[in-house]
Each structure stands twice: as structure tokens, then as C-alpha cells.
C-alpha atoms as a PDB file:
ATOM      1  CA  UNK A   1     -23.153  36.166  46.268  1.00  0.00           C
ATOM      2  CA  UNK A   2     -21.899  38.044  48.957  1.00  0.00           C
ATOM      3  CA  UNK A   3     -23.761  41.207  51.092  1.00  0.00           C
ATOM      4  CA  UNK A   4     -21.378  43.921  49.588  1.00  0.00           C
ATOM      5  CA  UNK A   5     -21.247  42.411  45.677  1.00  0.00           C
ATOM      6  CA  UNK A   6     -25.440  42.379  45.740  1.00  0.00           C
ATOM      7  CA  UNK A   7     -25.570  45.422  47.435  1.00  0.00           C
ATOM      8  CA  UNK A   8     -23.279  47.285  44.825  1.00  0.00           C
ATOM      9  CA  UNK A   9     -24.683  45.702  42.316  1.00  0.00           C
ATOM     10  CA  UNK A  10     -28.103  46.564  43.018  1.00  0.00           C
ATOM     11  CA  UNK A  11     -27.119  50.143  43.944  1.00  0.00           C
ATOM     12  CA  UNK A  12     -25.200  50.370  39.755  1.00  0.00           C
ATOM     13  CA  UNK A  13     -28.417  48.786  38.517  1.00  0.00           C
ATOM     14  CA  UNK A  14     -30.486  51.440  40.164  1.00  0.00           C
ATOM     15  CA  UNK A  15     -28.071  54.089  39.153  1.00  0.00           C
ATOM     16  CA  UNK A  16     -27.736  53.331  35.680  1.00  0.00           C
ATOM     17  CA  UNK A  17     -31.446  52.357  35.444  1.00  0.00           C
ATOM     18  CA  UNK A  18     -32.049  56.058  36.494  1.00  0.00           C
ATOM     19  CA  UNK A  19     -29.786  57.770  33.995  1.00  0.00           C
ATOM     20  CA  UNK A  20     -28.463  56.165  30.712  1.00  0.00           C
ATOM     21  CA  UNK A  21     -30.752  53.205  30.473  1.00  0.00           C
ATOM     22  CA  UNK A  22     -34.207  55.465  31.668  1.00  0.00           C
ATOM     23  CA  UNK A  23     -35.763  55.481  28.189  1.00  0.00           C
ATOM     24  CA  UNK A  24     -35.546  51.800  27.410  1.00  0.00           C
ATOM     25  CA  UNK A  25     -36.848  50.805  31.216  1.00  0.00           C
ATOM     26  CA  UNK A  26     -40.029  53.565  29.969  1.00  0.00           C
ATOM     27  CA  UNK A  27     -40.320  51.367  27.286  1.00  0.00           C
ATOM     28  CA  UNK A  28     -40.357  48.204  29.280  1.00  0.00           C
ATOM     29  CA  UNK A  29     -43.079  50.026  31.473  1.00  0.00           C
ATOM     30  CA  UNK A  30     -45.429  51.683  29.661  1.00  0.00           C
ATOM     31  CA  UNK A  31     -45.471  50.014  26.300  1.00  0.00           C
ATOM     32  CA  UNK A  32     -46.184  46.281  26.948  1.00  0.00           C
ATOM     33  CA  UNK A  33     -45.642  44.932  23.367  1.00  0.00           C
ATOM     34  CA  UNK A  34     -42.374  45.721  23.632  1.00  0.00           C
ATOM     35  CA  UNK A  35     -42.023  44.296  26.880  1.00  0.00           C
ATOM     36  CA  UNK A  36     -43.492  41.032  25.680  1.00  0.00           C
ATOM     37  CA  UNK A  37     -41.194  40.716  22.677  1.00  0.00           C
ATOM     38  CA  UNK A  38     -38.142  41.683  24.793  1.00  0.00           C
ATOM     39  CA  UNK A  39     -38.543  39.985  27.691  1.00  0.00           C
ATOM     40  CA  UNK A  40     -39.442  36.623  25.159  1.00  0.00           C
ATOM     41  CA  UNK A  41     -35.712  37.106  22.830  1.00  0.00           C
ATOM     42  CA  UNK A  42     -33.954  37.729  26.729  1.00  0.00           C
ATOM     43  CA  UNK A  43     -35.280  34.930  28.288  1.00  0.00           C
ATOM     44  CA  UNK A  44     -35.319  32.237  25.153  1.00  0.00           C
ATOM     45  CA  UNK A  45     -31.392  33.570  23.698  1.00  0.00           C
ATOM     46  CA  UNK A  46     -29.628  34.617  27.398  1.00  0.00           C
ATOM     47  CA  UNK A  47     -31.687  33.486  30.345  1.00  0.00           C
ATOM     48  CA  UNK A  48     -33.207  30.155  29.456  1.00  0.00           C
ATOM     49  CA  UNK A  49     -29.508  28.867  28.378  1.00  0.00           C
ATOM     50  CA  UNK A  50     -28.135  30.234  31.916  1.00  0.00           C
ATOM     51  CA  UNK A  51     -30.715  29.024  34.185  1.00  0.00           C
ATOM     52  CA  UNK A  52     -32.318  26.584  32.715  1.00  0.00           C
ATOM     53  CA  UNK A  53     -29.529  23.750  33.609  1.00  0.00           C
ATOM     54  CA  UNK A  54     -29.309  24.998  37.214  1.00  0.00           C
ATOM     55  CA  UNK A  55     -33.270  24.511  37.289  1.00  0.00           C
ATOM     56  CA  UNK A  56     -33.554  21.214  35.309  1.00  0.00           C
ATOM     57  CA  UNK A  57     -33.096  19.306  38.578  1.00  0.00           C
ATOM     58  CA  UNK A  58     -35.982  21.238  40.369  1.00  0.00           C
ATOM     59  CA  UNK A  59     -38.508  20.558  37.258  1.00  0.00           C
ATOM     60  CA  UNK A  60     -37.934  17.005  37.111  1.00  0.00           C
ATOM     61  CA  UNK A  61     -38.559  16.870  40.593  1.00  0.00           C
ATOM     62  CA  UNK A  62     -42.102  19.010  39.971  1.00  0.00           C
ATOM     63  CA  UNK A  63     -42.554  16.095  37.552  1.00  0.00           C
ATOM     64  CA  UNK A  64     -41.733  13.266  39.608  1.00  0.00           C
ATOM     65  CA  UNK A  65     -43.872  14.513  42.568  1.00  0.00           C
ATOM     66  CA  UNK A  66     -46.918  14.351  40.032  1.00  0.00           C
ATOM     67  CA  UNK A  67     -46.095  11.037  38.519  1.00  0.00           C
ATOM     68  CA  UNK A  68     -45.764   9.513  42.775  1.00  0.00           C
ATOM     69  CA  UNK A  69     -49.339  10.988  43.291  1.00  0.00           C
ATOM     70  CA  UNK A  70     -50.903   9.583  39.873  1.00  0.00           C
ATOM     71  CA  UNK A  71     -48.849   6.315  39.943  1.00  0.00           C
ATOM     72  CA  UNK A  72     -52.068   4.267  39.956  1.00  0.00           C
ATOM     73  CA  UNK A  73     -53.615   6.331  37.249  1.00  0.00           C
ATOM     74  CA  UNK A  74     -55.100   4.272  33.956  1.00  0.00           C
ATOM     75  CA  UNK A  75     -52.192   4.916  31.214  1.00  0.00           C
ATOM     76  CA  UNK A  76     -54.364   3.944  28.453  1.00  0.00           C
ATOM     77  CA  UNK A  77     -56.946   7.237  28.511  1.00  0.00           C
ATOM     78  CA  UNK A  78     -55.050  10.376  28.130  1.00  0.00           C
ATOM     79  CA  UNK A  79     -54.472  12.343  31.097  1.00  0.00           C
ATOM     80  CA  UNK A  80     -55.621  15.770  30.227  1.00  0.00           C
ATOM     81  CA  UNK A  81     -53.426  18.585  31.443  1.00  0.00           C
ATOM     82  CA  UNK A  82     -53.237  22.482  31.141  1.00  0.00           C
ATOM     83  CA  UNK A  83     -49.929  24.467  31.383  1.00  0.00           C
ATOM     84  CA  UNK A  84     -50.634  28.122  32.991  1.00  0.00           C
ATOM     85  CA  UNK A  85     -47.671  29.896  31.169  1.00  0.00           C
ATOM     86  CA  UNK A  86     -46.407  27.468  28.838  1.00  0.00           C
ATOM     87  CA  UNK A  87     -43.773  29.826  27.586  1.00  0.00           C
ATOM     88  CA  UNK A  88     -41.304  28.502  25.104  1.00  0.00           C
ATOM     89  CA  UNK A  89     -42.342  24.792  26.614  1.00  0.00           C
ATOM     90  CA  UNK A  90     -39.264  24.332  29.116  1.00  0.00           C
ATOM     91  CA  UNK A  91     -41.372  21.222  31.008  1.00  0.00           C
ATOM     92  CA  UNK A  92     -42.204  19.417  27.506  1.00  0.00           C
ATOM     93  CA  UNK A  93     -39.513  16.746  27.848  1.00  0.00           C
ATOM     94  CA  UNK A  94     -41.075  15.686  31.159  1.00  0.00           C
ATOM     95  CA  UNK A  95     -44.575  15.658  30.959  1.00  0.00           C
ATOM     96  CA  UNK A  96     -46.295  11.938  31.681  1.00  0.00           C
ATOM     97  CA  UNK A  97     -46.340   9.683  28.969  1.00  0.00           C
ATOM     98  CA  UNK A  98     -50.132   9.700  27.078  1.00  0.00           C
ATOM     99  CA  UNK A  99     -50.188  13.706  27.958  1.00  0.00           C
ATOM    100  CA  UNK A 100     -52.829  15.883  26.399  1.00  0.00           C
ATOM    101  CA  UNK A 101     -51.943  19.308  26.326  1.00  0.00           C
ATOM    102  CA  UNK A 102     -53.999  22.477  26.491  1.00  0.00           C
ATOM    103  CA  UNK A 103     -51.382  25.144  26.519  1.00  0.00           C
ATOM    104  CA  UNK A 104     -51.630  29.343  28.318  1.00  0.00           C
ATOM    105  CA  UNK A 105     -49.803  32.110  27.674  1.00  0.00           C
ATOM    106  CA  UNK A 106     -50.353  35.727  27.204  1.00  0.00           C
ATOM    107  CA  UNK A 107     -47.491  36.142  25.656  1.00  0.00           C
ATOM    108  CA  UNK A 108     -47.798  36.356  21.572  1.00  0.00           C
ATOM    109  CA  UNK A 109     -43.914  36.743  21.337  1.00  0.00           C
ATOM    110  CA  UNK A 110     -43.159  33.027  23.092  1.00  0.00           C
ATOM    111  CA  UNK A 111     -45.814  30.993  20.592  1.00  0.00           C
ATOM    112  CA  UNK A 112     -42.768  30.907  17.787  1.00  0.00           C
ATOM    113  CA  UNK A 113     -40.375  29.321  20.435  1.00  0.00           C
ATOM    114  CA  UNK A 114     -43.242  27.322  21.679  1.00  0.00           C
ATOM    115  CA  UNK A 115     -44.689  25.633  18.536  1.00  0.00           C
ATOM    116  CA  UNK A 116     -40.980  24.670  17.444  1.00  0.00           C
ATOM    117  CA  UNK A 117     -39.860  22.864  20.628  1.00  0.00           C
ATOM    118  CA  UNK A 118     -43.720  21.192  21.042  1.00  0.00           C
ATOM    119  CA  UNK A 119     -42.264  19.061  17.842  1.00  0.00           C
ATOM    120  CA  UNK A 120     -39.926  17.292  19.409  1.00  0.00           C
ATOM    121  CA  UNK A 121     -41.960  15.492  21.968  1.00  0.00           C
ATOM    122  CA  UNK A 122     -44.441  13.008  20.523  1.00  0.00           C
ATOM    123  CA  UNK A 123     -45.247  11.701  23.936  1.00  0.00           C
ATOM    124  CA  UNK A 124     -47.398  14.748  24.745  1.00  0.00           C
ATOM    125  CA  UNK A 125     -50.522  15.147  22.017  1.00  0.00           C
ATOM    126  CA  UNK A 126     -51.110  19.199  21.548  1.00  0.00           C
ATOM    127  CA  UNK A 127     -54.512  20.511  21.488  1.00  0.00           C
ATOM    128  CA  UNK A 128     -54.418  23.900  21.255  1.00  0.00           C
ATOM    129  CA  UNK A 129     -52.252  27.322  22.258  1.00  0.00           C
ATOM    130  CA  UNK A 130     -55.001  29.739  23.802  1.00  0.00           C
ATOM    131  CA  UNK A 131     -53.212  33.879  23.826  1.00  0.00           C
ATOM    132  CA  UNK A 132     -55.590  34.273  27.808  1.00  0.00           C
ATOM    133  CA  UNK A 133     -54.579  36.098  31.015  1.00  0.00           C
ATOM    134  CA  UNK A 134     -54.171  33.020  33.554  1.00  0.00           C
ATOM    135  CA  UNK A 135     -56.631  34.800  35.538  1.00  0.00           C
ATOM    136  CA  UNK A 136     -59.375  34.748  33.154  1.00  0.00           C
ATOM    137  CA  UNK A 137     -59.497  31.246  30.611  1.00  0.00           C
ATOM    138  CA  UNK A 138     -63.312  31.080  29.667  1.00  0.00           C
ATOM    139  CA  UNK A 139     -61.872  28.668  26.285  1.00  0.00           C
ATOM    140  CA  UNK A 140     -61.364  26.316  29.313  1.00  0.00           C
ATOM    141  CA  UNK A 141     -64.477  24.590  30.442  1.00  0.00           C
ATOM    142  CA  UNK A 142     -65.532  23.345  34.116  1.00  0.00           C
ATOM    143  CA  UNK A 143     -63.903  20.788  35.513  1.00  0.00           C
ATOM    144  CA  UNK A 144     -62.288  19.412  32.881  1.00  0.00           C
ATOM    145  CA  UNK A 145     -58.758  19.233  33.761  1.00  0.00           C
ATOM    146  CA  UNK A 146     -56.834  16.763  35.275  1.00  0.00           C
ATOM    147  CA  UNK A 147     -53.735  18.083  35.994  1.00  0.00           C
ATOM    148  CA  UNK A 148     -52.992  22.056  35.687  1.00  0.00           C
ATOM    149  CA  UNK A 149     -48.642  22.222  35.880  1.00  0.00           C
ATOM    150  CA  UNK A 150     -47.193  26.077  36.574  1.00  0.00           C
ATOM    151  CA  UNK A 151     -43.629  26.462  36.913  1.00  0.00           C
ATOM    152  CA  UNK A 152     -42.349  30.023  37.314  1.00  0.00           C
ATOM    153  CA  UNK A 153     -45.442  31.505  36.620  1.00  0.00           C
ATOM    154  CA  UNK A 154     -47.576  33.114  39.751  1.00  0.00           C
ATOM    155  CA  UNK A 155     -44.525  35.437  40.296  1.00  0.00           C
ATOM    156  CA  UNK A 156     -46.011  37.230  37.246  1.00  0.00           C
ATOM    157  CA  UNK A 157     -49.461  37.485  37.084  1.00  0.00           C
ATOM    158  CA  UNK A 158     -51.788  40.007  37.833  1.00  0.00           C
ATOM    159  CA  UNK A 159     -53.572  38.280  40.498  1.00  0.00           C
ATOM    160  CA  UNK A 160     -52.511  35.825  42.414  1.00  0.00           C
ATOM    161  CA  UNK A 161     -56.270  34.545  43.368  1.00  0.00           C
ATOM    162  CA  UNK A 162     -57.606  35.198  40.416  1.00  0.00           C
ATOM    163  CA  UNK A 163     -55.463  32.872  38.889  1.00  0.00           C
ATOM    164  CA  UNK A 164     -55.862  30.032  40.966  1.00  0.00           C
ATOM    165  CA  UNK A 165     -59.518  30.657  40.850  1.00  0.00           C
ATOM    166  CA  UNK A 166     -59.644  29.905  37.874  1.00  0.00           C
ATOM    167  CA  UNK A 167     -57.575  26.978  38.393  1.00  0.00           C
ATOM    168  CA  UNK A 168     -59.705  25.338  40.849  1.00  0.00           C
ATOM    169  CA  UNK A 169     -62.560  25.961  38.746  1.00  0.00           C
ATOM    170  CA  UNK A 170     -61.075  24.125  35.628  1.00  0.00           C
ATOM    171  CA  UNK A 171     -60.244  21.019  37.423  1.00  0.00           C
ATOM    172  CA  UNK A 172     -62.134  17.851  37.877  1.00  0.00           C
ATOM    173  CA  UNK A 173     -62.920  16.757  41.210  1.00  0.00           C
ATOM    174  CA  UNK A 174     -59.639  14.992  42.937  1.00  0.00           C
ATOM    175  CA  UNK A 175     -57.520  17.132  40.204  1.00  0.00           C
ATOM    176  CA  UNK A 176     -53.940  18.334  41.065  1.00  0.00           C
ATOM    177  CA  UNK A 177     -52.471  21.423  40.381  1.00  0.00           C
ATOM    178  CA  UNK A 178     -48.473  21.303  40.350  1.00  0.00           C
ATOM    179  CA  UNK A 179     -46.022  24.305  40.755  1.00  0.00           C
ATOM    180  CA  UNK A 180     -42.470  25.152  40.964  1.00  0.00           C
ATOM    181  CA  UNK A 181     -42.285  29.154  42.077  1.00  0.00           C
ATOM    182  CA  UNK A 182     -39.771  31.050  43.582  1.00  0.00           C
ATOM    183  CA  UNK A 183     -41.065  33.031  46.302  1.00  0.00           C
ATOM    184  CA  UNK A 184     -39.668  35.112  49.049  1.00  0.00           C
ATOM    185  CA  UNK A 185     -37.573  34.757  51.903  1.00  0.00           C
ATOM    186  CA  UNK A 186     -38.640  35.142  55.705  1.00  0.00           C
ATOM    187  CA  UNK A 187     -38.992  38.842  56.647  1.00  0.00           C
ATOM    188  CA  UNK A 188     -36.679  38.731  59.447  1.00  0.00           C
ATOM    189  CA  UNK A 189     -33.501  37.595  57.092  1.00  0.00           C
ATOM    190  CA  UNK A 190     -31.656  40.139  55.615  1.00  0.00           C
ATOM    191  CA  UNK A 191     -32.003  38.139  52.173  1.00  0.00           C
ATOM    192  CA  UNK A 192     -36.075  39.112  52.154  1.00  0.00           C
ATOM    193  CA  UNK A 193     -35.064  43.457  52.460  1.00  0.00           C
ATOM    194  CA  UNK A 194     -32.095  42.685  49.533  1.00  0.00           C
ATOM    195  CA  UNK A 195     -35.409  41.271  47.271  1.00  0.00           C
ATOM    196  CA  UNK A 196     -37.451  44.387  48.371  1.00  0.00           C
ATOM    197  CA  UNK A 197     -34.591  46.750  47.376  1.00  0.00           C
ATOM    198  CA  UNK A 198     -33.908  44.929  43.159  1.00  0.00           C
ATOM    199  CA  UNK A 199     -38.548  44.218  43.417  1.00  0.00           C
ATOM    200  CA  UNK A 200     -39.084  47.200  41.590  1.00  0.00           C
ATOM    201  CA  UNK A 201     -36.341  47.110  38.476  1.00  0.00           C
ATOM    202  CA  UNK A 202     -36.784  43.090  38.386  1.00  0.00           C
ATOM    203  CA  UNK A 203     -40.623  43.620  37.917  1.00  0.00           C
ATOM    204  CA  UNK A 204     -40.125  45.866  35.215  1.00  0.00           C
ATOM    205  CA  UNK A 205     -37.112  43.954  33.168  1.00  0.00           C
ATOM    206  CA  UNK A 206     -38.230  40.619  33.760  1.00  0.00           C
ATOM    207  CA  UNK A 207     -41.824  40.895  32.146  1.00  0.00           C
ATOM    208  CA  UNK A 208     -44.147  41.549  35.656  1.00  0.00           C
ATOM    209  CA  UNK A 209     -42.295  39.303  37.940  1.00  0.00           C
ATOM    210  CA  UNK A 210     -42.493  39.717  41.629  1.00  0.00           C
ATOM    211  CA  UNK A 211     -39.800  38.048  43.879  1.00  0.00           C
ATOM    212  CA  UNK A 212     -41.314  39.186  47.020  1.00  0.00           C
ATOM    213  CA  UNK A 213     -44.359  37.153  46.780  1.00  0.00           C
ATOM    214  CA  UNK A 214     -44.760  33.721  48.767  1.00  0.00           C
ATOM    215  CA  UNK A 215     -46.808  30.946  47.542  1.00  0.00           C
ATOM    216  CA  UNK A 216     -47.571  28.649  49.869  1.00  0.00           C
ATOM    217  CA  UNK A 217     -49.787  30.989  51.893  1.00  0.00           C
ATOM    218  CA  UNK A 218     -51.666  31.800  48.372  1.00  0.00           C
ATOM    219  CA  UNK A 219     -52.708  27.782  48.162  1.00  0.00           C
ATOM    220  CA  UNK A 220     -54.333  27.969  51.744  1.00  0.00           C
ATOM    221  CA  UNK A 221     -55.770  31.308  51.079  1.00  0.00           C
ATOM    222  CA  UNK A 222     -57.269  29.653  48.184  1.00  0.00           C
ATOM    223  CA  UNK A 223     -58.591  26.641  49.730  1.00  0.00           C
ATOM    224  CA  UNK A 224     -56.884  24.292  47.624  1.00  0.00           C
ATOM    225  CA  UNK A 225     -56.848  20.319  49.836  1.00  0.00           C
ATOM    226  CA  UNK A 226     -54.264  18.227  50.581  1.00  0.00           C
ATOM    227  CA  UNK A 227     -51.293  20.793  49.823  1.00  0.00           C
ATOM    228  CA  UNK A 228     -47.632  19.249  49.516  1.00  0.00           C
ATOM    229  CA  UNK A 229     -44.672  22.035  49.564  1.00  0.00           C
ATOM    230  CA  UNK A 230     -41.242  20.811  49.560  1.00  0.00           C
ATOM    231  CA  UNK A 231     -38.464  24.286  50.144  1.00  0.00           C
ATOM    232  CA  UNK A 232     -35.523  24.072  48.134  1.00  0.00           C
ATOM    233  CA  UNK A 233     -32.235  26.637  48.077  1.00  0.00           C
ATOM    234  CA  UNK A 234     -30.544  25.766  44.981  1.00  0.00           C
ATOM    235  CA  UNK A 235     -27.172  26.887  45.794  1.00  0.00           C
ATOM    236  CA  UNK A 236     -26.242  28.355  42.156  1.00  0.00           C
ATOM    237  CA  UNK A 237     -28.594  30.686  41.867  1.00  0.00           C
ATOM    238  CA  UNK A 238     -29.010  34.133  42.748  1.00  0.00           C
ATOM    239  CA  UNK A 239     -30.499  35.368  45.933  1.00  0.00           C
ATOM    240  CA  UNK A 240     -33.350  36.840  44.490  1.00  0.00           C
ATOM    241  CA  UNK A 241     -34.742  34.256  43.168  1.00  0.00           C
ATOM    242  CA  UNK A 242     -34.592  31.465  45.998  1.00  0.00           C
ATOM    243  CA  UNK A 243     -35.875  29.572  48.236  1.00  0.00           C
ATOM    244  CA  UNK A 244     -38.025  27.714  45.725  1.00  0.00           C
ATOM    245  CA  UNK A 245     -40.947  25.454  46.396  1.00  0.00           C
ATOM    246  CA  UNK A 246     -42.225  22.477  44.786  1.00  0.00           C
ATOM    247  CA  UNK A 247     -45.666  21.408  45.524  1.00  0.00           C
ATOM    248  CA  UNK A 248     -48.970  19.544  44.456  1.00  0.00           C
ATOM    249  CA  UNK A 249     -52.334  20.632  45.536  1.00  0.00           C
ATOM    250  CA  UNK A 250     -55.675  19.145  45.192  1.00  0.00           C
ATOM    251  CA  UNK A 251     -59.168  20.183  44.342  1.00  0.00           C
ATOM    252  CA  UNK A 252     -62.344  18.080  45.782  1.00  0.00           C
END
């Protein structure tokens, strides 16, 4: 997309988010059930079937970078993993084969969406849905994780530490934790001031998602070991929402 489309663009969305659409984007703000439920029939009927098959190639990657670094791992004891904002279960079909599954999400509105897709792949055994704020899981006990996946998910929460806190403190020694995010662009590229300008409106439509945040540094602020980040720019997708990392991280 070129500097004068986004730019108009942006400027109509502003506009018309100002005038004629002002009561529904209240709605979005203040009244978070609402939020929840539309932001879960958007992304599962409109967003999911748009993105979703110019992101496939980026979450099988996620998945193959955890199945290189567990490659020697013993197949025959289930490797117990926890999805941070499991959503409608988008990373189901490639999840390693004898999978157990302890599922987040504080979203009510996606467990519908979730519990009908989780059918369809036998390879991963479901334990249990748990409605928790990623940055507070007390259901989950200490270090009993092996694997914690989060794709698309630290854009939205709360807190950004908090969350991988929590993370850290659920995994067992030597666990990974693997993420796909979209994060900012460098501050000196114009690309990083056009996400600044749509931040506020796409926090507010898209369910608490920041596009200005950036990842990485999060990990090392957290003092996770042995952090892998690979930078993708998937070329079909919208300015806002690349470049995209893919990364493992792991807790001793």
C-alpha cells in the first residue's frame, strides 16, 4: 500500500470514526462485552478467512522452529503445552503429534468457535479451556509446562511483563515458550509514525491490540535464555501489521 492510499485512508477512518460511526466505537470502548463478542464474529466470519491464508506460512514456520528444538524429545509421554490466547484454535492443525493441551483465553465469545474446531484434531488431547487474563493463570501450576505457544497475542494484553511472568513461572526448567507477534517498525522509518497515527482506532476495533509494541526487547527485559527471533515482512499484508517475528525462548 502506497504513502498517499494509507494516509487517506487513515485520515476517512479517523473522520468517520469521529462522526457517524462515534457511538458504536463508545461501545467498543467502554462496554467490553460487546467488544468481546464483536471483535470474536469480526475476526472468526471476515478477518480469520482474509488473513489467515496469508499467515498460514508464518505459523507453520512457528511450528517447525519448535519441532527443530524438541526433535530429540521422547514421543511416547505427552508433551504438555499451554496456548496463551487460544482463540478460535487457528494453530490446532499444527501442534506436535502426542500434544496435551491446556488452553487461555479471556475471551467467553471465542470458546463456541474454539470447542468446534478442537474436534477435528485428534492428534492434540484437550484438557481444559480456562476464561484467565494471560497475566494472571493461578489454575496453572509451577513449572509444569513444557511448551507455552502465543501467536498474535502480546499485542493485546494488558501487560506485557506480566504476562510473560507468568509464563516463565509455569514452565519447567529447559521449557520453551514460542511466539509469532507482529510488532513495530524502527522509529526512524516512516512506516513506524503511519502505525502511531491508525494505534489508537486499531486498539479500540481490534479488541486491545497494540501495533506499536516490539517484542523482542520484552523477551530480554524478561530474562527469558537462549532467545531465537527470526524478522519476517510478509509482503501481502498491511503495513500495520508487519514486520513479524518468529521466535523460541527458553526458561532454566
Amino acid at each position: 500500500m502506497g504513502f498517499i492510499v494509507f494516509v487517506t485512508l487513515s485520515i476517512f477512518w479517523w473522520i468517520a470514526s469521529l462522526t457517524i460511526l462515534l457511538p458504536f466505537v463508545l461501545l467498543l470502548k467502554y462496554w467490553k462485552a460487546f467488544q468481546n463478542r464483536w471483535f470474536s464474529f469480526i475476526f472468526v466470519h471476515f478477518l480469520a478467512p482474509y488473513f489467515e491464508p496469508r499467515m498460514t506460512r508464518y505459523r507453520k514456520e512457528c511450528f517447525e522452529l519448535l519441532k527443530k528444538n524438541i526433535s530429540d524429545r521422547d514421543k511416547s509421554k505427552p508433551l504438555k503445552m499451554l496456548e496463551i490466547g487460544i482463540g478460535s484454535g487457528a494453530n490446532l492443525p499444527y501442534y506436535p503429534e502426542n500434544s496435551s493441551l491446556t488452553a487461555v483465553d479471556m475471551n467467553v465469545s471465542f470458546k463456541e468457535y474454539f470447542y468446534k474446531n478442537q474436534k477435528k484434531y485428534p492428534q492434540v488431547k484437550f484438557e481444559r479451556l480456562i476464561t484467565c487474563m494471560a497475566e494472571n493463570m493461578p489454575e496453572v501450576e509451577d513449572s509444569s509446562i513444557d511448551i507455552v505457544i502465543s501467536t498474535y497475542v502480546l499485542c493485546s494484553v494488558e501487560d506485557v511483563q506480566s504476562v510473560l511472568s507468568e509464563i516463565r513461572r509455569v514452565l519447567k526448567p529447559g521449557g520453551k515458550f514460542v511466539y509469532l507477534e507482529h510488532c513495530a517498525h524502527a522509529k526512524k522509518e516512516w512506516l513506524y509514525l503511519a502505525q502511531k497515527f491508525v494505534a489508537p482506532l486499531w486498539l479500540i476495533y481490534c479488541n486491545g491490540c497494540h501495533i506499536d509494541r516490539h517484542i523482542p526487547d520484552e523477551l530480554h527485559k524478561a530474562g527469558f535464555s537462549n532467545i531465537i527471533c527470526e524478522k519476517k515482512y510478509p509482503p501481502d499484508l498491511p503495513v500495520t501489521l508487519k514486520p513479524q517475528y518468529i521466535g523460541i525462548a527458553t526458561v532454566y
